[in-house]
N, C-alpha and C. Protein backbone atom coordinates (compact mmCIF):
# COMPACT_ATOMS: atom_id res chain seq x y z
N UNK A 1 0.84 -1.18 0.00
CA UNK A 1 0.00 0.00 0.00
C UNK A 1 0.89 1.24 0.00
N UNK A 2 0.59 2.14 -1.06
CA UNK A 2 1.66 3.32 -1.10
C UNK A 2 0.75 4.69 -0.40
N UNK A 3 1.72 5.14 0.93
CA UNK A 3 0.56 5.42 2.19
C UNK A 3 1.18 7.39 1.97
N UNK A 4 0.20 7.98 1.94
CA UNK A 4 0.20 9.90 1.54
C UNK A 4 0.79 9.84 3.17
N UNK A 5 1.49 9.91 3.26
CA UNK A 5 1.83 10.61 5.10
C UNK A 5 0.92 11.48 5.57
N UNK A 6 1.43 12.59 5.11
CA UNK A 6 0.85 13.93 5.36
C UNK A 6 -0.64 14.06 5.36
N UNK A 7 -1.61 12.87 4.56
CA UNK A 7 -3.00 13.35 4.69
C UNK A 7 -2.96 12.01 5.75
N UNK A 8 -2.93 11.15 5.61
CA UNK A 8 -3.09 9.97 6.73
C UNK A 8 -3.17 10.59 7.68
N UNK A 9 -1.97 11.02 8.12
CA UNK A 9 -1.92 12.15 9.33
C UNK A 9 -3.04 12.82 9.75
N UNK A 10 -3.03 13.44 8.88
CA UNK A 10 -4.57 14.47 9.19
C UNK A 10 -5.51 14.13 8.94
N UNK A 11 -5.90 12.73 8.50
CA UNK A 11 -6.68 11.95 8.95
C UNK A 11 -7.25 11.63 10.06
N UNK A 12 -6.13 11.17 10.49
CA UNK A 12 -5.88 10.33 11.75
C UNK A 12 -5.88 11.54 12.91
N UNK A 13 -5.77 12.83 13.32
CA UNK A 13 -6.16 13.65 13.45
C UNK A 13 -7.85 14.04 13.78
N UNK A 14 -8.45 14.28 12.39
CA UNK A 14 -9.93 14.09 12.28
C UNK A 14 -10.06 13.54 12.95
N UNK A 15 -10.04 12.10 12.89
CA UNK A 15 -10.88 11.00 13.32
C UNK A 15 -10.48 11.22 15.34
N UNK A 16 -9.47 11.32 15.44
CA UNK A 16 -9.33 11.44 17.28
C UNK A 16 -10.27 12.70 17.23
N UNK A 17 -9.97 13.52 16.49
CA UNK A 17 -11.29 14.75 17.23
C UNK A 17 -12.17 14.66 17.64
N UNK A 18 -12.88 13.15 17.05
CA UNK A 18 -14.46 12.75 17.69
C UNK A 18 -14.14 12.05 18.80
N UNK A 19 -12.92 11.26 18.98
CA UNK A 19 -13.02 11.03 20.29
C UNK A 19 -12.92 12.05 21.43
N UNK A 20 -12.12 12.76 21.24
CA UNK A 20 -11.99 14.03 22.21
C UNK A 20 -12.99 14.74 22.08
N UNK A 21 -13.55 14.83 21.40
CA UNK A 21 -15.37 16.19 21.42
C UNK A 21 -16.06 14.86 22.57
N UNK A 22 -16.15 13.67 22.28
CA UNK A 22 -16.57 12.83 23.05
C UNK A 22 -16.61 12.45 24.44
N UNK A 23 -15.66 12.71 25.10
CA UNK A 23 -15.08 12.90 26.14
C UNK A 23 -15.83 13.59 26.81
N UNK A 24 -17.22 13.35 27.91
CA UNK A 24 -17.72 14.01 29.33
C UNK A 24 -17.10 14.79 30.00
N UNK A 25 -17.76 15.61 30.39
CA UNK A 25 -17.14 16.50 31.28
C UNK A 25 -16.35 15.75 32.74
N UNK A 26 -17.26 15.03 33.35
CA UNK A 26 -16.81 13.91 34.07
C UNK A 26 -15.79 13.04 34.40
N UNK A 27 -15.63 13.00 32.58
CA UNK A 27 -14.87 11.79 32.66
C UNK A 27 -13.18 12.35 32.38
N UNK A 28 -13.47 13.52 32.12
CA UNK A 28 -11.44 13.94 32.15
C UNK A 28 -10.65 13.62 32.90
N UNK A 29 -11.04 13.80 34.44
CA UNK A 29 -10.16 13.24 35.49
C UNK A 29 -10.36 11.29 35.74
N UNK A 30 -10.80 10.76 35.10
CA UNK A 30 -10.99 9.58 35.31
C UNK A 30 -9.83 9.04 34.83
N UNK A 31 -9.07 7.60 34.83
CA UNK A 31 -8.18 6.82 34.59
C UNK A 31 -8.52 6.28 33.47
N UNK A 32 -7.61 6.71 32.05
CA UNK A 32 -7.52 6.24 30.90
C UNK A 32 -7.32 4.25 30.80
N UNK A 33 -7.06 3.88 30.34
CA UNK A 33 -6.69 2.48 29.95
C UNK A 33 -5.06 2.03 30.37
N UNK A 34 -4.72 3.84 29.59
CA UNK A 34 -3.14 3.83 29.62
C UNK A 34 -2.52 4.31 31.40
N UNK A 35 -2.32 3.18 31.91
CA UNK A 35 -2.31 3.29 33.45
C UNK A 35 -1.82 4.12 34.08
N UNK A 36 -0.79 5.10 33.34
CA UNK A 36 -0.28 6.11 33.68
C UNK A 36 -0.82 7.22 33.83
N UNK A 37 -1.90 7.45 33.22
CA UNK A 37 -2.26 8.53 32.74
C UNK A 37 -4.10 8.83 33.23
N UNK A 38 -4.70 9.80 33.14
CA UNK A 38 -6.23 10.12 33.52
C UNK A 38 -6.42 10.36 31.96
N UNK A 39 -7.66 10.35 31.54
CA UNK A 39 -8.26 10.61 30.27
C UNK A 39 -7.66 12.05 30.25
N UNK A 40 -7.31 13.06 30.96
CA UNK A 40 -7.54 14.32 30.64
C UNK A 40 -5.17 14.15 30.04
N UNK A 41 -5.28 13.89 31.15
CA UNK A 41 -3.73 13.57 30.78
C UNK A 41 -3.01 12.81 29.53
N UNK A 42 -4.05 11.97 28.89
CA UNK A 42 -4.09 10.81 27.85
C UNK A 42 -4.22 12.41 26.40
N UNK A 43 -5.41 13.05 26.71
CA UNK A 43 -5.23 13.66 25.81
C UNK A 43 -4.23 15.19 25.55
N UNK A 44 -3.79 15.41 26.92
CA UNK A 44 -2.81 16.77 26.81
C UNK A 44 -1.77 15.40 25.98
N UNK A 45 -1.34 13.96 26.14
CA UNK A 45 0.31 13.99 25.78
C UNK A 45 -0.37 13.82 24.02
N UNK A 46 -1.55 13.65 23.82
CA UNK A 46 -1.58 14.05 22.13
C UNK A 46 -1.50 15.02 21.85
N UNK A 47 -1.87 16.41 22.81
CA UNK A 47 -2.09 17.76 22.24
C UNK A 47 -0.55 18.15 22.09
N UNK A 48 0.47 18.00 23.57
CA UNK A 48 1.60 18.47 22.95
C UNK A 48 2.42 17.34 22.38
N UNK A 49 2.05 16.47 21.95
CA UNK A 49 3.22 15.41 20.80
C UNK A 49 2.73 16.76 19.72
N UNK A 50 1.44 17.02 19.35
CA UNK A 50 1.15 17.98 18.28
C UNK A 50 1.72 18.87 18.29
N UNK A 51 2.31 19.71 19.26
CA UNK A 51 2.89 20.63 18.59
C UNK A 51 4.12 20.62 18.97
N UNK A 52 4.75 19.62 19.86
CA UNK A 52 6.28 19.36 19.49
C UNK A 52 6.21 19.03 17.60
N UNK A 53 5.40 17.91 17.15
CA UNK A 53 5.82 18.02 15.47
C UNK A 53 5.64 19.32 14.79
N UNK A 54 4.77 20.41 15.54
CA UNK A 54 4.72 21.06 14.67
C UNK A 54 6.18 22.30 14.97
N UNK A 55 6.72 22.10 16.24
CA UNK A 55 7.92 22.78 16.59
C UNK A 55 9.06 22.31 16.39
N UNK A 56 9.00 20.73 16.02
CA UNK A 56 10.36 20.04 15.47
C UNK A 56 9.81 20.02 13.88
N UNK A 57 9.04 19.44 13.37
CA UNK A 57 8.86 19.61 11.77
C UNK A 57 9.22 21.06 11.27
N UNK A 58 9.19 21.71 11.75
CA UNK A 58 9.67 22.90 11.49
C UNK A 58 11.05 23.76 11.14
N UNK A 59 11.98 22.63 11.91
CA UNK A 59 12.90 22.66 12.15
C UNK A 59 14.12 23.33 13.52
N UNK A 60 12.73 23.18 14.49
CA UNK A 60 13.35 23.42 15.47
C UNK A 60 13.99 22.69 16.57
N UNK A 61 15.07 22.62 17.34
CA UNK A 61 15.32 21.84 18.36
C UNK A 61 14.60 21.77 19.76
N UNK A 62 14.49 19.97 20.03
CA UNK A 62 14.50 20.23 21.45
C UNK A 62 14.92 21.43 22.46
N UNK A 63 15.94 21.65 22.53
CA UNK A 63 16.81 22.86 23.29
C UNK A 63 15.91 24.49 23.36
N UNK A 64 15.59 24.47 21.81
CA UNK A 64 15.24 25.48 21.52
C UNK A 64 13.66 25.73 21.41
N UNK A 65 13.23 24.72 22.18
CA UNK A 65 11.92 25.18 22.32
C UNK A 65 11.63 24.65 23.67
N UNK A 66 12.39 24.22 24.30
CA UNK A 66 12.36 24.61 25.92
C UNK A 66 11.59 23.78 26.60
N UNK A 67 11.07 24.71 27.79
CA UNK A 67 9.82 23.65 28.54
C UNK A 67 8.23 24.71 27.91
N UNK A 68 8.33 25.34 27.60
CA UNK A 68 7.27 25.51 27.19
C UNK A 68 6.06 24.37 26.92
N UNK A 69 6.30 23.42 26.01
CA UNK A 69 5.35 22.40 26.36
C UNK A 69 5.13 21.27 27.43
N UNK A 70 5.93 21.48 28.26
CA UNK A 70 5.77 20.79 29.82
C UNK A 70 4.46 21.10 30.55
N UNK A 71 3.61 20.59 30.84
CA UNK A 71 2.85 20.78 32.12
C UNK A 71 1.99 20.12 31.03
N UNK A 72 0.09 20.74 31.86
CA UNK A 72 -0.80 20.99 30.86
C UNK A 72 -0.91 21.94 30.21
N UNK A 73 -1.22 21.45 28.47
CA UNK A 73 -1.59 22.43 28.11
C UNK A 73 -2.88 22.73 27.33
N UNK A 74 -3.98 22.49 27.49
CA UNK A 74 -5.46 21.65 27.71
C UNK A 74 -5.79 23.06 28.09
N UNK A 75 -5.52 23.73 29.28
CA UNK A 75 -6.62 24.97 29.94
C UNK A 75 -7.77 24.75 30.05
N UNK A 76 -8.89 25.19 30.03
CA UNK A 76 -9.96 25.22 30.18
C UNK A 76 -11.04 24.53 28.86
N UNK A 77 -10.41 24.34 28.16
CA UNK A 77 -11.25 24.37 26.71
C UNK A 77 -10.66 23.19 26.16
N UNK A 78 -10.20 21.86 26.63
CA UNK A 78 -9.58 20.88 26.29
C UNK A 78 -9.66 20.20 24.71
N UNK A 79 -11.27 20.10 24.47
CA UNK A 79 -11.59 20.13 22.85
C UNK A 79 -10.93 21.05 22.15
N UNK A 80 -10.93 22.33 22.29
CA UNK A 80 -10.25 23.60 21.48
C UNK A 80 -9.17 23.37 21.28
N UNK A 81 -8.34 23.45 22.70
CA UNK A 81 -6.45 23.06 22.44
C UNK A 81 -6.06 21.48 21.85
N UNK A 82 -7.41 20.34 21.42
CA UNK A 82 -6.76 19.82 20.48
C UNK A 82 -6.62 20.13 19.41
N UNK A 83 -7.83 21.32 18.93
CA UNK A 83 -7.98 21.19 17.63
C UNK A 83 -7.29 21.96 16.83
N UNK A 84 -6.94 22.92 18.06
CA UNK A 84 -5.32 24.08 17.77
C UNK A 84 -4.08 23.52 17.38
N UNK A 85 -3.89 22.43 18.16
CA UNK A 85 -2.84 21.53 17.81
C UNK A 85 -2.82 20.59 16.80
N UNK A 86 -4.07 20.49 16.68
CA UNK A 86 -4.33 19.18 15.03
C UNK A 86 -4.27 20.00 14.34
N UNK A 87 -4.36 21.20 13.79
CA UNK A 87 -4.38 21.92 13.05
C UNK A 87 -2.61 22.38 12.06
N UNK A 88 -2.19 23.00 13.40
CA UNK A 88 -0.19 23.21 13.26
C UNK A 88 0.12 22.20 13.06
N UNK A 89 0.17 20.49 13.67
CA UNK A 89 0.69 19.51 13.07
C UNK A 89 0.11 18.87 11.97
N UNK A 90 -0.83 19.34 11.33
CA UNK A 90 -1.35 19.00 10.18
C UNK A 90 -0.73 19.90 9.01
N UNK A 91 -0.69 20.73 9.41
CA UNK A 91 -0.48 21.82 8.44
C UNK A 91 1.52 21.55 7.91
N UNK A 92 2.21 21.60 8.99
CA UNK A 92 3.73 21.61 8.92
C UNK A 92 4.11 20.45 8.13
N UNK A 93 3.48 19.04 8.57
CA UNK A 93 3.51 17.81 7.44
C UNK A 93 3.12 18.15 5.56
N UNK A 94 2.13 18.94 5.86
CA UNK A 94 2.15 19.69 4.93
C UNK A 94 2.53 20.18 3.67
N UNK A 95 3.59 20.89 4.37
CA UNK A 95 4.54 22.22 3.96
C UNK A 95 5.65 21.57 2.45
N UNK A 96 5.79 21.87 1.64
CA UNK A 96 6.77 21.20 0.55
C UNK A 96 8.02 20.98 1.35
N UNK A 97 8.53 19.87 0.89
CA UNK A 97 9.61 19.49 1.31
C UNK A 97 9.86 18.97 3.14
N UNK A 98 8.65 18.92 3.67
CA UNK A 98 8.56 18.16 5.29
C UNK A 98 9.13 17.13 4.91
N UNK A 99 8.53 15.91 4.12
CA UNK A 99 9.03 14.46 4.85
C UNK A 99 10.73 14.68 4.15
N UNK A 100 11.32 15.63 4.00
CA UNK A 100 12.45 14.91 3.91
C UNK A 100 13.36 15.69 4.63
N UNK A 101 13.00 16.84 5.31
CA UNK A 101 13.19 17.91 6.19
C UNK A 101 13.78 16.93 7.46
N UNK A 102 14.65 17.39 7.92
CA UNK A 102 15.37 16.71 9.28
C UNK A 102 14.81 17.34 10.18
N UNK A 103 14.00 16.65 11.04
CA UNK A 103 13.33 16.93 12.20
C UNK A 103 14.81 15.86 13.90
N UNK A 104 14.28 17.39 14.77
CA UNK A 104 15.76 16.75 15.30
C UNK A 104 14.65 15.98 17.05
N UNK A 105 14.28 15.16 16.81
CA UNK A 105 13.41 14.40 17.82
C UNK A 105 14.81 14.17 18.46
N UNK A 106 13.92 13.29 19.93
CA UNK A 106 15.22 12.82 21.16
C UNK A 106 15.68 11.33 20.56
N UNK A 107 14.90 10.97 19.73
CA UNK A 107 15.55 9.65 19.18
C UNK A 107 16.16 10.01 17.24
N UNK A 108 16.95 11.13 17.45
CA UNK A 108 17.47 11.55 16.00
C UNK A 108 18.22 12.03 15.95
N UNK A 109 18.40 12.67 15.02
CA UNK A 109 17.86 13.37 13.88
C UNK A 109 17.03 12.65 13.04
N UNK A 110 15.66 12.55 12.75
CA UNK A 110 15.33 11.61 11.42
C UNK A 110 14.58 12.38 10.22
N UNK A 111 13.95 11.74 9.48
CA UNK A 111 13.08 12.32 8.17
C UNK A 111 11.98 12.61 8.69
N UNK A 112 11.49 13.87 8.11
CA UNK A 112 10.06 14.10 8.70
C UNK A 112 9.03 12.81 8.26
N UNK A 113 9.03 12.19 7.14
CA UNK A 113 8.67 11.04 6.61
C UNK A 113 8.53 10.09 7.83
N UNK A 114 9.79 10.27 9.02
CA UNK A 114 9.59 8.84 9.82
C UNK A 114 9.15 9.39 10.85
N UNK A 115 9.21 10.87 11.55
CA UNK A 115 8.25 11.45 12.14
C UNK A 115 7.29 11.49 12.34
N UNK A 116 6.70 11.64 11.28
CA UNK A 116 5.36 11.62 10.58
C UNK A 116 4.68 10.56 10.47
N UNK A 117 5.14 9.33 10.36
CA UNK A 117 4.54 8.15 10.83
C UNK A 117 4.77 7.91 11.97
N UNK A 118 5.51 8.52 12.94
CA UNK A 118 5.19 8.24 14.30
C UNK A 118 4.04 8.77 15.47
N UNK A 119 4.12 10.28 14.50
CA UNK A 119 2.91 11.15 15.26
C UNK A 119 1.59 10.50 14.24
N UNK A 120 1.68 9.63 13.43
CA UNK A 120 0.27 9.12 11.89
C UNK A 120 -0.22 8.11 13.69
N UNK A 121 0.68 7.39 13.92
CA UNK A 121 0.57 5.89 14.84
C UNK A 121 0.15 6.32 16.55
N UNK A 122 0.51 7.42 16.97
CA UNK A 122 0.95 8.03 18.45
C UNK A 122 -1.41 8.69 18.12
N UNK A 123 -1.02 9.67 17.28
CA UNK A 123 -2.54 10.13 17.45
C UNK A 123 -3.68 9.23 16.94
N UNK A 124 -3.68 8.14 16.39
CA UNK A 124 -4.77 7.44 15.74
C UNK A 124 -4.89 6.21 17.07
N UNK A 125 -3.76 5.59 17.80
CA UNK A 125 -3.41 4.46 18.76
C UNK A 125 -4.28 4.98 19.77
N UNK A 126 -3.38 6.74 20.53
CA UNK A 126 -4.32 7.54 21.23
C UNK A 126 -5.67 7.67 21.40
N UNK A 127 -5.91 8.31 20.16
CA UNK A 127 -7.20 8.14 20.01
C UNK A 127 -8.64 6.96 20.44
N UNK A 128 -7.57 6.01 19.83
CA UNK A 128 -9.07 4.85 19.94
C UNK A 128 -8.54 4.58 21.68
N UNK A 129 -7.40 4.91 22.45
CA UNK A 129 -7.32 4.75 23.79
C UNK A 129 -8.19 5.68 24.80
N UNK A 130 -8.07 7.09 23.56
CA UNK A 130 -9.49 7.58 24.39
C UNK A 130 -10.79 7.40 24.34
N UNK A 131 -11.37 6.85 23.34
CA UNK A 131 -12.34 6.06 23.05
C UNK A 131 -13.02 4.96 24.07
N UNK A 132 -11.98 4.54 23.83
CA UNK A 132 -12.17 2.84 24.96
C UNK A 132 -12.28 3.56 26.52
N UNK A 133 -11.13 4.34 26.77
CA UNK A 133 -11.25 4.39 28.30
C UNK A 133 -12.54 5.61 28.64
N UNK A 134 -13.43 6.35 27.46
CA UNK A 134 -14.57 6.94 27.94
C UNK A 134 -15.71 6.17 27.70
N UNK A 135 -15.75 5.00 27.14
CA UNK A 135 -17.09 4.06 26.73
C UNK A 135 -17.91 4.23 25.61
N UNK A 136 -16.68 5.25 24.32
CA UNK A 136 -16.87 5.76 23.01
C UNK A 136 -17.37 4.18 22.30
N UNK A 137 -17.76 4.49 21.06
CA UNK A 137 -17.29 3.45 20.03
C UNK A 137 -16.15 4.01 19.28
N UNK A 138 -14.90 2.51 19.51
CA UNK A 138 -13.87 2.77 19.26
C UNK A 138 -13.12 2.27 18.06
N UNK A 139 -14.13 2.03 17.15
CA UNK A 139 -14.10 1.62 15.69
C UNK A 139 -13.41 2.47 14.78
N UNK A 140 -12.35 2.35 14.39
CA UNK A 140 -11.30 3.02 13.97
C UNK A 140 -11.52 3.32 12.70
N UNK A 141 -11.26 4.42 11.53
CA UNK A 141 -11.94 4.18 9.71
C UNK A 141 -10.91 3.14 9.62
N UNK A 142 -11.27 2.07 8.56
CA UNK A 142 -10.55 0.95 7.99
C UNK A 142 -9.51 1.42 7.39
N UNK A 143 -9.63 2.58 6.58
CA UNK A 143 -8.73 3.03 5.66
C UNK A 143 -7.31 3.67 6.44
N UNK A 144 -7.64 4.14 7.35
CA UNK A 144 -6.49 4.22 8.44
C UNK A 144 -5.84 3.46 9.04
N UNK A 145 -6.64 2.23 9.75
CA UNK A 145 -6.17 1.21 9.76
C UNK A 145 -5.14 0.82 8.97
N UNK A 146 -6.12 0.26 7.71
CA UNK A 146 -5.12 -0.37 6.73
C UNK A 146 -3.51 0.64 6.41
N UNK A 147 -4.15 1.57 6.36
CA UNK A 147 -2.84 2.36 6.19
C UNK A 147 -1.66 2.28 7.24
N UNK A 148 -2.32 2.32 8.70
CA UNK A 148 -1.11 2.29 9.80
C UNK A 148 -0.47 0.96 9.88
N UNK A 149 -1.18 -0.23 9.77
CA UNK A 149 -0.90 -1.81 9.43
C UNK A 149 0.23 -1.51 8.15
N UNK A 150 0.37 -1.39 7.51
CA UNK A 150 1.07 -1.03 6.12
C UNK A 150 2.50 -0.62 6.61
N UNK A 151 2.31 0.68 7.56
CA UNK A 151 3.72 0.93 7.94
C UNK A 151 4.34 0.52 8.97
N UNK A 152 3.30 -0.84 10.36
CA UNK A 152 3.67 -0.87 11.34
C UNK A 152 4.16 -2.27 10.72
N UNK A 153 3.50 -3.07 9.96
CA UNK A 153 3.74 -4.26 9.71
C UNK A 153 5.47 -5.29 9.58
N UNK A 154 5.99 -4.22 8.82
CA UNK A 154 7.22 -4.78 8.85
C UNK A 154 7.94 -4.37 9.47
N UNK A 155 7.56 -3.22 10.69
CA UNK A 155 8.81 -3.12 12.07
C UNK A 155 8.14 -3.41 13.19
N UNK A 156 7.50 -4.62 13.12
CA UNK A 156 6.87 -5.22 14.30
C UNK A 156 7.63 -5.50 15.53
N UNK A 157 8.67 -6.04 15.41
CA UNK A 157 9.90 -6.39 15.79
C UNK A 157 10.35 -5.38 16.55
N UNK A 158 10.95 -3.97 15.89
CA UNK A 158 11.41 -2.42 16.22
C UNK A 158 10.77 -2.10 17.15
N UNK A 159 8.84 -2.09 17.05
CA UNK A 159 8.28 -1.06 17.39
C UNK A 159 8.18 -1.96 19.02
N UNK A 160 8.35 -3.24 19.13
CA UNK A 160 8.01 -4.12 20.35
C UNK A 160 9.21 -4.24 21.05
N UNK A 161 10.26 -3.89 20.65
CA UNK A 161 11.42 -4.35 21.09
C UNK A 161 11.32 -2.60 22.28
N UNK A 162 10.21 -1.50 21.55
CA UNK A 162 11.14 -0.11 22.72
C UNK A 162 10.48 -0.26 23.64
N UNK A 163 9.05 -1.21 23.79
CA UNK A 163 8.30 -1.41 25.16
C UNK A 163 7.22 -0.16 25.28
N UNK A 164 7.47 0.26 24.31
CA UNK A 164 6.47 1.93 24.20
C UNK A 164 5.23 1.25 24.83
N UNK A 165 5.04 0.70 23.99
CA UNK A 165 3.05 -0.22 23.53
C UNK A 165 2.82 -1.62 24.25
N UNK A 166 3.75 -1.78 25.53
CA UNK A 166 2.87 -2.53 25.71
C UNK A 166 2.96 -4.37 25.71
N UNK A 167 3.08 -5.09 26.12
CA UNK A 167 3.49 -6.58 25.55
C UNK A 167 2.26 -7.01 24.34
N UNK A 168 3.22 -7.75 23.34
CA UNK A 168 1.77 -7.55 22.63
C UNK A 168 0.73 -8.36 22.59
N UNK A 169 -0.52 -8.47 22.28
CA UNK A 169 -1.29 -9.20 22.62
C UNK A 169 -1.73 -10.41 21.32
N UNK A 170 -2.20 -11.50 22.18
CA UNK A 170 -1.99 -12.77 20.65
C UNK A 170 -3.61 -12.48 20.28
N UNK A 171 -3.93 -12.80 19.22
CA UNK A 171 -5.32 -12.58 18.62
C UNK A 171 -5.51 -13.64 17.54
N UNK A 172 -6.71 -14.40 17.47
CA UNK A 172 -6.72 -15.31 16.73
C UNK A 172 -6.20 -15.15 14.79
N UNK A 173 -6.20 -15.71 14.13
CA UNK A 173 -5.41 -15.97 12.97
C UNK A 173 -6.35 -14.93 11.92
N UNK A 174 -7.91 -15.14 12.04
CA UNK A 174 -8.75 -14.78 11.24
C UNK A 174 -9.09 -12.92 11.86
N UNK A 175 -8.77 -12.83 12.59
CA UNK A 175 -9.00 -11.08 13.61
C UNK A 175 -9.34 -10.21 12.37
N UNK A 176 -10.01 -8.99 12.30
CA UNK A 176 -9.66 -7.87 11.21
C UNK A 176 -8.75 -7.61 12.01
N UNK A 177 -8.06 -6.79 10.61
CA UNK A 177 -7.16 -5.53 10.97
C UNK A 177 -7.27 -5.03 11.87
N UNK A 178 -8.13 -4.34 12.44
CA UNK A 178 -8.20 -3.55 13.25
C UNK A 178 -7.53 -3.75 14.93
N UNK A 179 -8.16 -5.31 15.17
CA UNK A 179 -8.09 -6.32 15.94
C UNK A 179 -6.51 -6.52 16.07
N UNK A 180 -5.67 -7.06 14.78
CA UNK A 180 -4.68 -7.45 14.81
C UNK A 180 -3.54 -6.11 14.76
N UNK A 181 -3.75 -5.25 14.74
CA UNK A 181 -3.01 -3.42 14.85
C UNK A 181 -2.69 -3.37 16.07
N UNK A 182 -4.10 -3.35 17.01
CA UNK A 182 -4.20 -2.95 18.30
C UNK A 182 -3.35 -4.35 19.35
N UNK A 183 -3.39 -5.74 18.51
CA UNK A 183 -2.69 -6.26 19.85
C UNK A 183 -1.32 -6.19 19.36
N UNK A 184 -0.80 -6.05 18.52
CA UNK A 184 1.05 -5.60 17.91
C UNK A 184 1.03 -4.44 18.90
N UNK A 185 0.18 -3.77 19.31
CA UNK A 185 0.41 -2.62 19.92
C UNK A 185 0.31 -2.61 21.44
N UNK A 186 0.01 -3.95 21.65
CA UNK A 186 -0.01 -4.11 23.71
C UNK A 186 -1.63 -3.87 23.51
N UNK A 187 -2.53 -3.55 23.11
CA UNK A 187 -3.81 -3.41 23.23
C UNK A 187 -5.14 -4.27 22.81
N UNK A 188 -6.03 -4.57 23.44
CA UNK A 188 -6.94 -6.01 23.31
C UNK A 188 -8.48 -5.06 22.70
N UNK A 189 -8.81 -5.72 21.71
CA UNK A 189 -9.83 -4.84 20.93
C UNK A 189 -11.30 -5.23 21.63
């Protein structure tokens, strides 16, 4: 499958927006799935992964953009500051010449290309984690799916070996996609 980065992305984007518009008032401080974290906390580390890409796609350094995105940064309007942030990291993927632009992440220097499939995998994974841990339907578009399967598929190995996601989970032979994404990823559909 020959996968557009840059719109996948902002795809994958879209589609978390409904989980986050979704999200009760209630339920922000509640305990996400991801054990570390409260739903409200689950969605600030998507809001600023967003605009670290949109402050490293850019071509800026760690160093040089400080702690500024440390804490929360959610405020009052938690829907809004995602959509501020889906917006700049949508847009910078964008820009002519991103995926081949050296973005200087803590595990780089790499291609915005491999960036870009990390924030495609980080906000769509997210997403259906906020889904699940508010009692959303967490039915992912197929076409995203298929697309993130495409690029996770042959660094199954890579992506399990950093412990990011999770031990992974076994799923019978016949699973959809969808099914078989989420347990490569430590997650049970």
């Amino acid at each position: 499958m020959d996968v557009e980065l840059p719109e996948v992305h902002a795809r994958a984007l879209d589609a978390t927006h409904r989980f986050v518009a979704g999200v009760g008032e209630e339920q922000w401080a509640i305990p996400s799935i991801n054990e570390e974290w409260t739903v409200r906390e689950l969605v600030n580390h998507v809001v600023t992964g967003n605009y670290w890409a949109y402050e490293l796609g850019g071509g800026k350094t760690i160093d040089e953009v400080g702690e500024v995105l440390d804490g929360d940064v959610l405020g009052t309007h938690p829907v809004q500051a995602y959509d501020d942030s889906a917006l700049v990291a949508a847009a910078i993927f964008r820009e002519d010449g991103a995926m081949d632009r050296p973005c200087a992440v803590s595990y780089g220097p790499v291609p915005g290309s491999v960036y870009c499939c990390h924030r495609f995998l980080d906000v769509l994974i997210h997403g259906w984690d906020v889904a699940r841990s508010t009692g959303q339907d967490a039915t992912l578009d197929t076409g995203l799916v298929a697309a993130l399967w495409s690029l996770v598929e042959p660094q199954i190995d890579e992506l399990t070996a950093t412990g990011a996601f999770g031990t992974v989970i076994e799923v019978p032979d016949d699973a959809d996609l969808q099914t078989r994404l989420l347990g490569v990823l430590g997650r049970k559909a």
